[in-house]
N, C-alpha and C. Protein backbone atom coordinates (compact mmCIF):
# COMPACT_ATOMS: atom_id res chain seq x y z
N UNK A 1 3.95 66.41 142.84
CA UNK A 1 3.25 65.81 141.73
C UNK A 1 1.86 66.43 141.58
N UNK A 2 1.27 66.94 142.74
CA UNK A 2 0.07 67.03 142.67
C UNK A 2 0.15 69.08 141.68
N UNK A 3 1.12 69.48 141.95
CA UNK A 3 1.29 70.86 141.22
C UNK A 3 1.44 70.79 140.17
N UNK A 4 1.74 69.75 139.68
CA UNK A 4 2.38 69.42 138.09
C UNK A 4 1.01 69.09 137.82
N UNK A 5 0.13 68.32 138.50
CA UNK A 5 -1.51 67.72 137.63
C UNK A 5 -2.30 68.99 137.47
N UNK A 6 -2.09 69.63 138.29
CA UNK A 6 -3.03 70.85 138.59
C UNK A 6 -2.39 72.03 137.64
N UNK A 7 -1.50 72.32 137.37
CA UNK A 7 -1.07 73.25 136.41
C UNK A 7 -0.82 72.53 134.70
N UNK A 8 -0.73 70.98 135.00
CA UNK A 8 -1.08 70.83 133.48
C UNK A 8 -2.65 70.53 133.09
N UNK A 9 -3.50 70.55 134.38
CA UNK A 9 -5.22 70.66 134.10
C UNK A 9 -5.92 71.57 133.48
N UNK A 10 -5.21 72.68 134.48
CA UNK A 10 -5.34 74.53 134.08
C UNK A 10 -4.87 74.99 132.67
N UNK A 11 -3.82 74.17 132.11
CA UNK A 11 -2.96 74.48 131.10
C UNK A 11 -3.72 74.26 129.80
N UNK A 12 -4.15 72.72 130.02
CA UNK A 12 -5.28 72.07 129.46
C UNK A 12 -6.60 72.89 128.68
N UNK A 13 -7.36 73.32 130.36
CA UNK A 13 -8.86 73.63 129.93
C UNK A 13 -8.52 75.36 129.45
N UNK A 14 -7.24 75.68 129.53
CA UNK A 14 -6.93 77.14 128.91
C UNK A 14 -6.77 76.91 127.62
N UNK A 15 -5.99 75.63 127.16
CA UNK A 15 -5.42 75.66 126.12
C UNK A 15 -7.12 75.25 125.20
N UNK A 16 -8.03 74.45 125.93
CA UNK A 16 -9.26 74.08 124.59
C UNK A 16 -10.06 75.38 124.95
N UNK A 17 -10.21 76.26 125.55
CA UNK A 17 -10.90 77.37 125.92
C UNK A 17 -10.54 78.29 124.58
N UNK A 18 -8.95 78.60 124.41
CA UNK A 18 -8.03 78.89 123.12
C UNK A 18 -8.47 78.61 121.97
N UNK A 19 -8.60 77.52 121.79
CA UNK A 19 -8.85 76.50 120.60
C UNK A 19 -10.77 76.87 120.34
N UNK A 20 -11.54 76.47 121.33
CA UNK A 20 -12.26 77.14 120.90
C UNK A 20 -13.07 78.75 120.65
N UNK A 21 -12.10 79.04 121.28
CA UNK A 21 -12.41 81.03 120.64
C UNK A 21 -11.81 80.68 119.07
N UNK A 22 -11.13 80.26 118.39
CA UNK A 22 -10.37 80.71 117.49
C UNK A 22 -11.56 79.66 116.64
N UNK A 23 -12.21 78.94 117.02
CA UNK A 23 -12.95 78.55 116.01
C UNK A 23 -13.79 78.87 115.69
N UNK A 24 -14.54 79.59 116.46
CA UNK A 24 -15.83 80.43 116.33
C UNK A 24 -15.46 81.90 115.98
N UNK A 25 -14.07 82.45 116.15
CA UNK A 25 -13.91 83.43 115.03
C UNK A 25 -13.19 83.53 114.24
N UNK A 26 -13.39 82.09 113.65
CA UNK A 26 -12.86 81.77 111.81
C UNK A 26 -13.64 82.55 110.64
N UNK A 27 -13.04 82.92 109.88
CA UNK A 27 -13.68 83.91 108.86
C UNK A 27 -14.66 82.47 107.90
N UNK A 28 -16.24 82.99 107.94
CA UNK A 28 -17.16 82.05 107.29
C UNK A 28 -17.35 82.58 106.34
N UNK A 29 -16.20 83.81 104.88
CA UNK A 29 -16.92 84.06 103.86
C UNK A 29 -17.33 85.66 104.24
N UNK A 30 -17.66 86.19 103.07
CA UNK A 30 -17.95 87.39 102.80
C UNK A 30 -19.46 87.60 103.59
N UNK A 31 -20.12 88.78 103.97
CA UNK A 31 -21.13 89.08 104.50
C UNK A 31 -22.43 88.84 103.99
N UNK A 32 -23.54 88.62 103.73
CA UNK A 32 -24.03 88.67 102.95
C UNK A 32 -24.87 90.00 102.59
N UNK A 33 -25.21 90.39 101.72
CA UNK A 33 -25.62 91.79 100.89
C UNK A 33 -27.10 92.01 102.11
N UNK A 34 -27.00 93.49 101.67
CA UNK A 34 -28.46 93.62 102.79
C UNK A 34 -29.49 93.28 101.53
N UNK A 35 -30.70 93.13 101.82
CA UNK A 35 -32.06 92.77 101.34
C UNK A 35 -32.05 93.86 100.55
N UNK A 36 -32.51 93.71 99.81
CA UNK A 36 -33.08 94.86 98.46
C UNK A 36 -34.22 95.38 98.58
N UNK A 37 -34.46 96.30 99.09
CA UNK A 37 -36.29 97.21 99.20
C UNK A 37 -37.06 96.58 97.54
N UNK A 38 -37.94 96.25 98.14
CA UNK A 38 -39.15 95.61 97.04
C UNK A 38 -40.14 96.61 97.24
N UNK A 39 -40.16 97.33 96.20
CA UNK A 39 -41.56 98.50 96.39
C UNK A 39 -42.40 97.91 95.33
N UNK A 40 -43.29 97.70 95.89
CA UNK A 40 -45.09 97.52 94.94
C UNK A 40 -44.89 98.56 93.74
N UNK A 41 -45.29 98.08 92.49
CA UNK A 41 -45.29 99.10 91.77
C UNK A 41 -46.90 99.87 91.90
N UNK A 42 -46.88 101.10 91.63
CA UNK A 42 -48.62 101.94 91.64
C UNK A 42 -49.26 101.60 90.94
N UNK A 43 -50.54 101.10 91.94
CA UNK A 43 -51.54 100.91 90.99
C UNK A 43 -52.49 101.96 90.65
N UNK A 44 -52.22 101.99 89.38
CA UNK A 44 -53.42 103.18 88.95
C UNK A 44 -53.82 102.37 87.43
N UNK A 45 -55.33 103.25 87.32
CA UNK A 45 -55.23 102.88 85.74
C UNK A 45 -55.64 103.50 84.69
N UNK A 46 -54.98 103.69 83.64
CA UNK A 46 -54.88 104.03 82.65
C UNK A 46 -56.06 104.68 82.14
N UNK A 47 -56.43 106.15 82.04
CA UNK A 47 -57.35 106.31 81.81
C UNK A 47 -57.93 106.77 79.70
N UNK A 48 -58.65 106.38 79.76
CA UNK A 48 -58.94 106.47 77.88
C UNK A 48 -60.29 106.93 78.03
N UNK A 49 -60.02 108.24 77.45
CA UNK A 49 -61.23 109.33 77.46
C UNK A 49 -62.41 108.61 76.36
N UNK A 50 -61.58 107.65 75.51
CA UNK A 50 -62.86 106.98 74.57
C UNK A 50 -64.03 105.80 75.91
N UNK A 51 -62.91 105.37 76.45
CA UNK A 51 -63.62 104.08 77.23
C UNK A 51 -64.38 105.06 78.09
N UNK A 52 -64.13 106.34 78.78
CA UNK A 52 -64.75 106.86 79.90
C UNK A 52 -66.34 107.64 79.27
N UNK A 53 -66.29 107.98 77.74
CA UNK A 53 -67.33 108.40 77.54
C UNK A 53 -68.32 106.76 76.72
N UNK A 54 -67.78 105.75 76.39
CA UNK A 54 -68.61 104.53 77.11
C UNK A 54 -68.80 104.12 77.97
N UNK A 55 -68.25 104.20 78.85
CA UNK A 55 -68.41 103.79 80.06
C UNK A 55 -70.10 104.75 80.98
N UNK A 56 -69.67 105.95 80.41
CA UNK A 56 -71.08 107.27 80.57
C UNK A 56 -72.28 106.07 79.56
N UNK A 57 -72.12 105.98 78.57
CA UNK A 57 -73.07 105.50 77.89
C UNK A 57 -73.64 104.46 78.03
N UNK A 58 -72.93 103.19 78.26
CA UNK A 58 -73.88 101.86 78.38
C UNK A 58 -74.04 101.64 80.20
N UNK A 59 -73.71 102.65 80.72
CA UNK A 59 -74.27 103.09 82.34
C UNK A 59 -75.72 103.20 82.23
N UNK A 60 -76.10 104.87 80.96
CA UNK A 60 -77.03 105.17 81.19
C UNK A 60 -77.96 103.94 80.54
N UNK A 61 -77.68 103.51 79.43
CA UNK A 61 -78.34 102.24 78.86
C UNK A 61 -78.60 101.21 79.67
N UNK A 62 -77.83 100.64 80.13
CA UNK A 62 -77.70 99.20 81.07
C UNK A 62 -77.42 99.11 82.32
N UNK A 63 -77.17 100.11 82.59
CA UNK A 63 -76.55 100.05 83.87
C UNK A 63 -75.43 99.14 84.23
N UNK A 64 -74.60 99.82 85.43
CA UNK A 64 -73.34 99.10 85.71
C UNK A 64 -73.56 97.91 86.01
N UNK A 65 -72.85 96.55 86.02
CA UNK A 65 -73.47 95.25 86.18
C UNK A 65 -74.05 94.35 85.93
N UNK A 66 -74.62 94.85 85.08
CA UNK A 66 -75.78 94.45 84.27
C UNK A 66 -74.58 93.61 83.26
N UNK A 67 -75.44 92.47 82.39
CA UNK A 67 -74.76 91.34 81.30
C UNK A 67 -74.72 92.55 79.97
N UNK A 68 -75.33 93.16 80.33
CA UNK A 68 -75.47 93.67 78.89
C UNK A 68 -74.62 94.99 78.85
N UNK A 69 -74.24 95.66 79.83
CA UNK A 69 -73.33 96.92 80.20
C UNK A 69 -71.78 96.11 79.90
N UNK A 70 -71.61 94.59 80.37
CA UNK A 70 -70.66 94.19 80.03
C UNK A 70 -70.09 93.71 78.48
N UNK A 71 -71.45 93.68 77.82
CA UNK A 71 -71.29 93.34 76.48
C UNK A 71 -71.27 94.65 75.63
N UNK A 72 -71.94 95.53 75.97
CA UNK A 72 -71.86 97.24 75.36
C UNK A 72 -70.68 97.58 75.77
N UNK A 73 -69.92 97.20 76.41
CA UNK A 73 -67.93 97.80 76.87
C UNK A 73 -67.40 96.86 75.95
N UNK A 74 -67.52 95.62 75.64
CA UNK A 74 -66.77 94.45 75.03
C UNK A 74 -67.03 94.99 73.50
N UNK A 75 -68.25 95.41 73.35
CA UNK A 75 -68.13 95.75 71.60
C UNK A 75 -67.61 97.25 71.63
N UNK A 76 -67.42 98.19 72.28
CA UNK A 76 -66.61 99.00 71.59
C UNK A 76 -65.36 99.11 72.42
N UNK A 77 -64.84 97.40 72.98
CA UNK A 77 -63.24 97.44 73.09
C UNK A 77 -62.77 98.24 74.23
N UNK A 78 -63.30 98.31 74.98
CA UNK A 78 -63.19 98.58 76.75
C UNK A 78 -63.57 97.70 77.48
């Protein structure tokens, strides 16, 4: 009797040992996609030969910073 407990114990912890391999490699679904590269777009900027020769001008007038260098770019739309 005691061979019969002992080989249906063994039989047992083989058989849920079984049971759980097969559950943990159940198919969960398709893979998911790799990550998509996100590149920064370049920053540069746009250069306008009108704004750059104001930009020369209410420098020499006002200087950079100045309230009024910012208002001499605002009226001719730079």
């Amino acid at each position: 009797m005691q061979i019969a407990n002992r080989l249906l114990a063994t039989a047992t912890a083989f058989g849920g040992l079984f049971a759980a391999g097969t559950v943990f490699a159940a198919d969960f679904g398709a893979p998911m996609p790799p990550p998509q590269a996100v590149y920064p777009a370049p920053v540069y900027v746009a250069v306008n030969p009108y704004c750059m020769r104001w930009t020369a001008r209410c420098d020499r007038r006002w200087g950079i910073g100045s309230p009024r260098f910012a208002r001499c770019m605002w009226r001719h739309g730079c």
